[in-house]
C-alpha atoms as a PDB file:
ATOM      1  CA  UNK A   1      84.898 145.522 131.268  1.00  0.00           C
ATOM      2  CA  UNK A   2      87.427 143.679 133.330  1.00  0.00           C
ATOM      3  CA  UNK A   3      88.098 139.949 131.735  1.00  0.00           C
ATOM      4  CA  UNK A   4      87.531 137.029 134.105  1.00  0.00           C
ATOM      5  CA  UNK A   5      90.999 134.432 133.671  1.00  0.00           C
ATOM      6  CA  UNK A   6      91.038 130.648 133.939  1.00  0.00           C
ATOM      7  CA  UNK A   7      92.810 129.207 136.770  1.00  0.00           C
ATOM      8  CA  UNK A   8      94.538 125.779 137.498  1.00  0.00           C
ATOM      9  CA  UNK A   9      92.657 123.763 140.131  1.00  0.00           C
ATOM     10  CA  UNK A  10      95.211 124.103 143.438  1.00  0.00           C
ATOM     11  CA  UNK A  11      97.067 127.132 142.836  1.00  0.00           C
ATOM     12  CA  UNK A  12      97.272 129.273 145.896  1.00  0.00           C
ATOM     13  CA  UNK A  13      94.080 131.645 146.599  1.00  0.00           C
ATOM     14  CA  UNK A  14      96.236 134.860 146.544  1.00  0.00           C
ATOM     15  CA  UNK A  15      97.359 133.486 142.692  1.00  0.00           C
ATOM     16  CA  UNK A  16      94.177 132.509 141.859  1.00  0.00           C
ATOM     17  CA  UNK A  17      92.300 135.669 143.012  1.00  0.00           C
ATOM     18  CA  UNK A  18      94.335 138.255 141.765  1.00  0.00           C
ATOM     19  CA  UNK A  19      94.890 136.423 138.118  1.00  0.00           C
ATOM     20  CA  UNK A  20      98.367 136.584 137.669  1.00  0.00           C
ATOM     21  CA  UNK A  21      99.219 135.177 134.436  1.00  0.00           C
ATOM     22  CA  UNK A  22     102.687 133.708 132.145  1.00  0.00           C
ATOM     23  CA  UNK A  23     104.267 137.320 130.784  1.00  0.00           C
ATOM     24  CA  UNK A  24     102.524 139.451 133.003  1.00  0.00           C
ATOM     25  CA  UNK A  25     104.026 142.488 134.437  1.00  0.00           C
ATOM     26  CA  UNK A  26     103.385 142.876 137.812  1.00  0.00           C
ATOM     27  CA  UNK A  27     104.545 144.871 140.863  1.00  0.00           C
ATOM     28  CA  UNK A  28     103.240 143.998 144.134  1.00  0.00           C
ATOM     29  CA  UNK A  29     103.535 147.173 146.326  1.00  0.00           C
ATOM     30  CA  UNK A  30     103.791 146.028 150.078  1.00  0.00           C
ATOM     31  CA  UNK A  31     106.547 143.793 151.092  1.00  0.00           C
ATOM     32  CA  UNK A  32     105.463 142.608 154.569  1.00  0.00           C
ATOM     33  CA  UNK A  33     104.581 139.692 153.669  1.00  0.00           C
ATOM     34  CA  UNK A  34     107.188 137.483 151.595  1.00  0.00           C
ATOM     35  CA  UNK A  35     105.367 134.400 151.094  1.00  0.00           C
ATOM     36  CA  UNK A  36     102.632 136.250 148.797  1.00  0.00           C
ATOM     37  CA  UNK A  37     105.447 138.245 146.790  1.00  0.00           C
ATOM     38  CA  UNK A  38     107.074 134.936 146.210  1.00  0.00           C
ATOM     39  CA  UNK A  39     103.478 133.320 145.606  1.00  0.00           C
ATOM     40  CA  UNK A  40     102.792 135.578 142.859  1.00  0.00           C
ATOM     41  CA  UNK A  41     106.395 136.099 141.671  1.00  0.00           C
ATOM     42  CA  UNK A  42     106.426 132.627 140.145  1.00  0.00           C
ATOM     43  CA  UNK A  43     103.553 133.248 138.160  1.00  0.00           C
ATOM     44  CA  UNK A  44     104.833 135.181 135.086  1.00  0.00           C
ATOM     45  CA  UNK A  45     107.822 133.233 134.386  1.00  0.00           C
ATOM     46  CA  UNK A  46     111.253 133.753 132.970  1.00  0.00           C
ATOM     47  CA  UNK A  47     108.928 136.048 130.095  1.00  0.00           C
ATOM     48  CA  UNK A  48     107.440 138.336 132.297  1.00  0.00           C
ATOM     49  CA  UNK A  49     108.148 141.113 135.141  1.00  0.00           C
ATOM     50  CA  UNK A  50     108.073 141.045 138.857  1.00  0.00           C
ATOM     51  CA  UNK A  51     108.748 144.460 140.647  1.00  0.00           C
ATOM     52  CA  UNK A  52     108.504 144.458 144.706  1.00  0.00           C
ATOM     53  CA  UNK A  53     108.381 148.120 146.813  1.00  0.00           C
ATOM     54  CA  UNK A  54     108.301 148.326 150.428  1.00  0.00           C
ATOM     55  CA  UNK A  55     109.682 151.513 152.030  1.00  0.00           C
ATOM     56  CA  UNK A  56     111.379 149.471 154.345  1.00  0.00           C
ATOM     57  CA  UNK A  57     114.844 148.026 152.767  1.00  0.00           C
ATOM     58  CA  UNK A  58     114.777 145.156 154.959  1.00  0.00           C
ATOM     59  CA  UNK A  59     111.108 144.085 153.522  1.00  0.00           C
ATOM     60  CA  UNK A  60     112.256 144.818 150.330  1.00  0.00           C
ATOM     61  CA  UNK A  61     115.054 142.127 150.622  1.00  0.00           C
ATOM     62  CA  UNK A  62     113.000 139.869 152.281  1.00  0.00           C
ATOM     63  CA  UNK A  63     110.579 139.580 149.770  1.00  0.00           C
ATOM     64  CA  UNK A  64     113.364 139.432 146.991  1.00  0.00           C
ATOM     65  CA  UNK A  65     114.607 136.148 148.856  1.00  0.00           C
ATOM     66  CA  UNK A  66     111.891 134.994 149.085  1.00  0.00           C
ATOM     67  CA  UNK A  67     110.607 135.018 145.344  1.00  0.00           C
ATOM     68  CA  UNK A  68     114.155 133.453 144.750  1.00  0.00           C
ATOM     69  CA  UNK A  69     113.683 130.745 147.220  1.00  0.00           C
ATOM     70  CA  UNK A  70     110.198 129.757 145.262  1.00  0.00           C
ATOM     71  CA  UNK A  71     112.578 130.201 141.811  1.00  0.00           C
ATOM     72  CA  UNK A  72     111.432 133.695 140.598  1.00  0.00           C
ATOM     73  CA  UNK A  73     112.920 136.687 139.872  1.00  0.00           C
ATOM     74  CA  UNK A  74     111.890 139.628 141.716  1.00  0.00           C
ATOM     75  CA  UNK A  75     113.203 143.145 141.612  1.00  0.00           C
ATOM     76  CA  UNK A  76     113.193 144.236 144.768  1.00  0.00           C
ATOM     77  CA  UNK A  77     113.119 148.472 145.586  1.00  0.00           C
ATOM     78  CA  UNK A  78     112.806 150.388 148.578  1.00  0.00           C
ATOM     79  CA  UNK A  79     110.792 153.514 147.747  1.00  0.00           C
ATOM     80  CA  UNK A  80     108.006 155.630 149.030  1.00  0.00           C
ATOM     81  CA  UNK A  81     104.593 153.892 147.871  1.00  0.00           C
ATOM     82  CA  UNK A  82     103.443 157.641 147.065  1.00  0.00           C
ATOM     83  CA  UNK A  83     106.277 157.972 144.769  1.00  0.00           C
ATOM     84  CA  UNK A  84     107.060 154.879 142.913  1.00  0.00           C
ATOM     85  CA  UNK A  85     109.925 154.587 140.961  1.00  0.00           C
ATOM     86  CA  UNK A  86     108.548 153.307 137.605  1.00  0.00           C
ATOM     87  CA  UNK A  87     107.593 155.021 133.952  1.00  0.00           C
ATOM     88  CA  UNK A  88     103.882 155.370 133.719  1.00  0.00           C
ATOM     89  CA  UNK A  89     102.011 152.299 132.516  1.00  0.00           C
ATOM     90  CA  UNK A  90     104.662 150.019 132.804  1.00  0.00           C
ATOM     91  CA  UNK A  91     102.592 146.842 134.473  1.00  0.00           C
ATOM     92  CA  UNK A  92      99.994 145.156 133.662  1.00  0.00           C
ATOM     93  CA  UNK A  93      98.890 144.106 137.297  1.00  0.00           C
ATOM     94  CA  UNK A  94      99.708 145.726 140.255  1.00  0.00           C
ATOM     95  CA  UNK A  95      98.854 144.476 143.687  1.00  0.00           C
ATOM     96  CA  UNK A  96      99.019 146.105 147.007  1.00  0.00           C
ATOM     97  CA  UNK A  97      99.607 143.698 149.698  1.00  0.00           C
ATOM     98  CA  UNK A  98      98.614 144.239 152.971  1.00  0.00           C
ATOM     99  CA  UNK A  99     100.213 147.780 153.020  1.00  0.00           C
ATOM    100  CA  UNK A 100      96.862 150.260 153.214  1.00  0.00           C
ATOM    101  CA  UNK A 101      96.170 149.528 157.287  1.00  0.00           C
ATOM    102  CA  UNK A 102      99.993 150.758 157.817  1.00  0.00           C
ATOM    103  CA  UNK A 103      99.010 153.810 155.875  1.00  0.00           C
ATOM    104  CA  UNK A 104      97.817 157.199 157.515  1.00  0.00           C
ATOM    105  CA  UNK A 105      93.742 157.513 154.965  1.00  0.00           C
ATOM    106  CA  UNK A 106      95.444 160.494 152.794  1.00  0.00           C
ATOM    107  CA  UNK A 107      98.909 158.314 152.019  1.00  0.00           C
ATOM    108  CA  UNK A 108      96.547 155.668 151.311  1.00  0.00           C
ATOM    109  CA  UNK A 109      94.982 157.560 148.287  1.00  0.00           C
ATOM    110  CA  UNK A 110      98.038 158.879 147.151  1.00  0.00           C
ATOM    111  CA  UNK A 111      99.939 155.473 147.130  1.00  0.00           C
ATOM    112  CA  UNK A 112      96.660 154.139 145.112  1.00  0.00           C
ATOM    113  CA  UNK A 113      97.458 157.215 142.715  1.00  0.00           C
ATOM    114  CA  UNK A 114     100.302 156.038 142.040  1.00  0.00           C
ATOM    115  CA  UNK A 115      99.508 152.439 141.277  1.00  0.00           C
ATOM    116  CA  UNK A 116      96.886 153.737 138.779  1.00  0.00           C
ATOM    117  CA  UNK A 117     100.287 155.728 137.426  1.00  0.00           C
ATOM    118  CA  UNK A 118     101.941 152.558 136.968  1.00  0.00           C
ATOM    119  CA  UNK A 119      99.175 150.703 135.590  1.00  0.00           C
ATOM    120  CA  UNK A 120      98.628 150.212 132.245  1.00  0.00           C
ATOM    121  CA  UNK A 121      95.200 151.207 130.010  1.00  0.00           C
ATOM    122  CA  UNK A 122      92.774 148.496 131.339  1.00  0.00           C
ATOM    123  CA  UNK A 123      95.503 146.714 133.656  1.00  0.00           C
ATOM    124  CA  UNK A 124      94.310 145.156 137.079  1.00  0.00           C
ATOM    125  CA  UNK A 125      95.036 146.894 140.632  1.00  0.00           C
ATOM    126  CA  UNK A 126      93.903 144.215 143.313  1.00  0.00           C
ATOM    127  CA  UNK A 127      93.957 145.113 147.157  1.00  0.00           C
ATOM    128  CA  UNK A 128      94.648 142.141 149.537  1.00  0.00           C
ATOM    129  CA  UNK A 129      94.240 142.617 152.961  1.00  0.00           C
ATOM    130  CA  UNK A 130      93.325 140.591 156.382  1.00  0.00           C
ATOM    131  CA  UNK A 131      90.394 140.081 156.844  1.00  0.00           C
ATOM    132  CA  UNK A 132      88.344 141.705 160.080  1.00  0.00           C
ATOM    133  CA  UNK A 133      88.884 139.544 162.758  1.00  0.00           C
ATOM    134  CA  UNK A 134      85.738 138.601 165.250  1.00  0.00           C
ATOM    135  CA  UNK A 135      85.454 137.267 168.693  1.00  0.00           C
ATOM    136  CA  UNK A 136      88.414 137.798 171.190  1.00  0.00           C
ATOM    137  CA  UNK A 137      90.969 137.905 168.241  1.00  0.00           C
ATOM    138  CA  UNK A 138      88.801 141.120 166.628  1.00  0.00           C
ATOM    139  CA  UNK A 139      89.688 143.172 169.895  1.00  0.00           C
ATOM    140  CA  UNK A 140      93.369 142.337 170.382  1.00  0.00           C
ATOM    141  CA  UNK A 141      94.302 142.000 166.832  1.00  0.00           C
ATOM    142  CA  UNK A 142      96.131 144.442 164.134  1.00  0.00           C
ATOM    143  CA  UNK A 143      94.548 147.384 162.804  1.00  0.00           C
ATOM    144  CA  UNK A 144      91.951 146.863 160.306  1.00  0.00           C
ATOM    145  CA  UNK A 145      90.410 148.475 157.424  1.00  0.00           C
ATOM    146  CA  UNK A 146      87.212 148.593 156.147  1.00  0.00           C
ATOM    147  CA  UNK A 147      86.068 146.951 153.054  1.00  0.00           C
ATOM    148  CA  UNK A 148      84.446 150.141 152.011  1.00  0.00           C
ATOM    149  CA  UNK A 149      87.205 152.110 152.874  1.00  0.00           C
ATOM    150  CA  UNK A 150      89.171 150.273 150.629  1.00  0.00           C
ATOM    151  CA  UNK A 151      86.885 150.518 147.768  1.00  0.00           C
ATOM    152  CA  UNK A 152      86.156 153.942 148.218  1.00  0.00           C
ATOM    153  CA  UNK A 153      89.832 155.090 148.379  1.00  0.00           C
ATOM    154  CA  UNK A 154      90.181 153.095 144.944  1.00  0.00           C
ATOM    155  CA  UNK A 155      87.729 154.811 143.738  1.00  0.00           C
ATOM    156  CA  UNK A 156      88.829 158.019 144.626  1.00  0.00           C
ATOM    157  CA  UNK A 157      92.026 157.487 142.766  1.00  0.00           C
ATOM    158  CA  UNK A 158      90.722 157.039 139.813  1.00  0.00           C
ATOM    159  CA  UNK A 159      90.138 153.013 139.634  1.00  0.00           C
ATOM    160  CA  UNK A 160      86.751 151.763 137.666  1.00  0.00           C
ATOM    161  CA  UNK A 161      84.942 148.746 138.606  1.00  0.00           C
ATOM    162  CA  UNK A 162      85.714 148.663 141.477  1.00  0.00           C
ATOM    163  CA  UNK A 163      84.133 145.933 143.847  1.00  0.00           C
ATOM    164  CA  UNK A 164      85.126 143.215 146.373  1.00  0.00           C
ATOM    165  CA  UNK A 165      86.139 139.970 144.685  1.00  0.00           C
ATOM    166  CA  UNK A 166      86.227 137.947 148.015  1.00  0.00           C
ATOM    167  CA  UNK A 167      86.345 137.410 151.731  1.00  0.00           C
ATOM    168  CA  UNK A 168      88.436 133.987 152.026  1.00  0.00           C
ATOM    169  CA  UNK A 169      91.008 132.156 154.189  1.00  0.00           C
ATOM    170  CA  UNK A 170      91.023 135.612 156.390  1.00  0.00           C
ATOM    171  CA  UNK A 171      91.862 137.217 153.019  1.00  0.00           C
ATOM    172  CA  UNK A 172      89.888 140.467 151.674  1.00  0.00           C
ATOM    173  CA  UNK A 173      90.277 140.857 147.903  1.00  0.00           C
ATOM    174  CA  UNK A 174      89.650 144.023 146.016  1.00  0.00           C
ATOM    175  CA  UNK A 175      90.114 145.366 142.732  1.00  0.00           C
ATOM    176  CA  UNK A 176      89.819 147.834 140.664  1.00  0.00           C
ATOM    177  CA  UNK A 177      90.644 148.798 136.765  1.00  0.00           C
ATOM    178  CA  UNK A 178      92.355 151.420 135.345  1.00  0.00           C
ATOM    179  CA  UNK A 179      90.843 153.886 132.574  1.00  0.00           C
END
């Protein structure tokens, strides 16, 4: 059973929803946006871990600025997401940030496979993605994937639980647990 965590009133959503806590280890896989790595970077402290991937160097370094800008330190790596360059269950969060509508559906899977790799017994994999966009915005907008899609490749890679914590701020937040 996955624990619900206390939050501070006025943290950002992205902290608050995916429950990033003092001496956490976390990776965030998915570097295109810096402002969430840095967001969630500050949350486990000087006692805790904060990995970035991106396959792209460039996001990779971006996002490591970033988290140093807010005062966190980030290990930054460019890597394949299907092929991550950590020892199995070596986090205790892992969240995949706006990375799954850049990926073809069968990298998808595979890069989730890996995040359950990562993950340690009963750690926390949370997807956060846009939200689907409606009016004129929906048709001209970035490509999209579906909520189901999402859970549904979680669930094929193994994740338990799985379900949709919220749609807010344009923000879709999934997660999953691991075995």
């Amino acid at each position: 059973m996955l624990k619900l965590r206390k939050t501070r009133p006025g943290e950002p959503l992205i902290v608050s929803m995916t429950a990033v806590r003092m001496a956490d280890r976390l990776l965030i896989i998915g570097c295109s946006k810096p402002d969430v790595v840095a967001k969630l970077a500050t949350k486990p402290g000087l006692t805790g871990r904060t990995c970035a991937v991106d396959e792209d160097p460039e996001r990779a370094a971006l996002a490591v600025a970033a988290g140093e800008r807010a005062g966190a330190l980030v290990e930054g790596q460019d890597a394949p997401v299907t092929s991550l360059p950590y020892e199995a269950e070596s986090f205790d969060v892992v969240v995949v940030s706006h990375l799954l509508p850049r990926l073809e559906p069968d990298r998808r899977v595979h890069a989730l496979n890996e995040a359950a790799r990562v993950l340690r017994r009963g750690g926390r994999c949370v997807v956060v993605q846009a939200g689907r966009r409606t009016g004129l915005a929906g048709l001209f907008g970035r490509a999209q994937i579906e909520v189901a899609d999402v859970e549904s490749a979680m669930q094929t890679a193994g994740f338990r639980a799985v379900r949709t914590l919220a749609e807010r701020q344009g923000l879709i937040f999934v997660e999953g647990g691991r075995r």
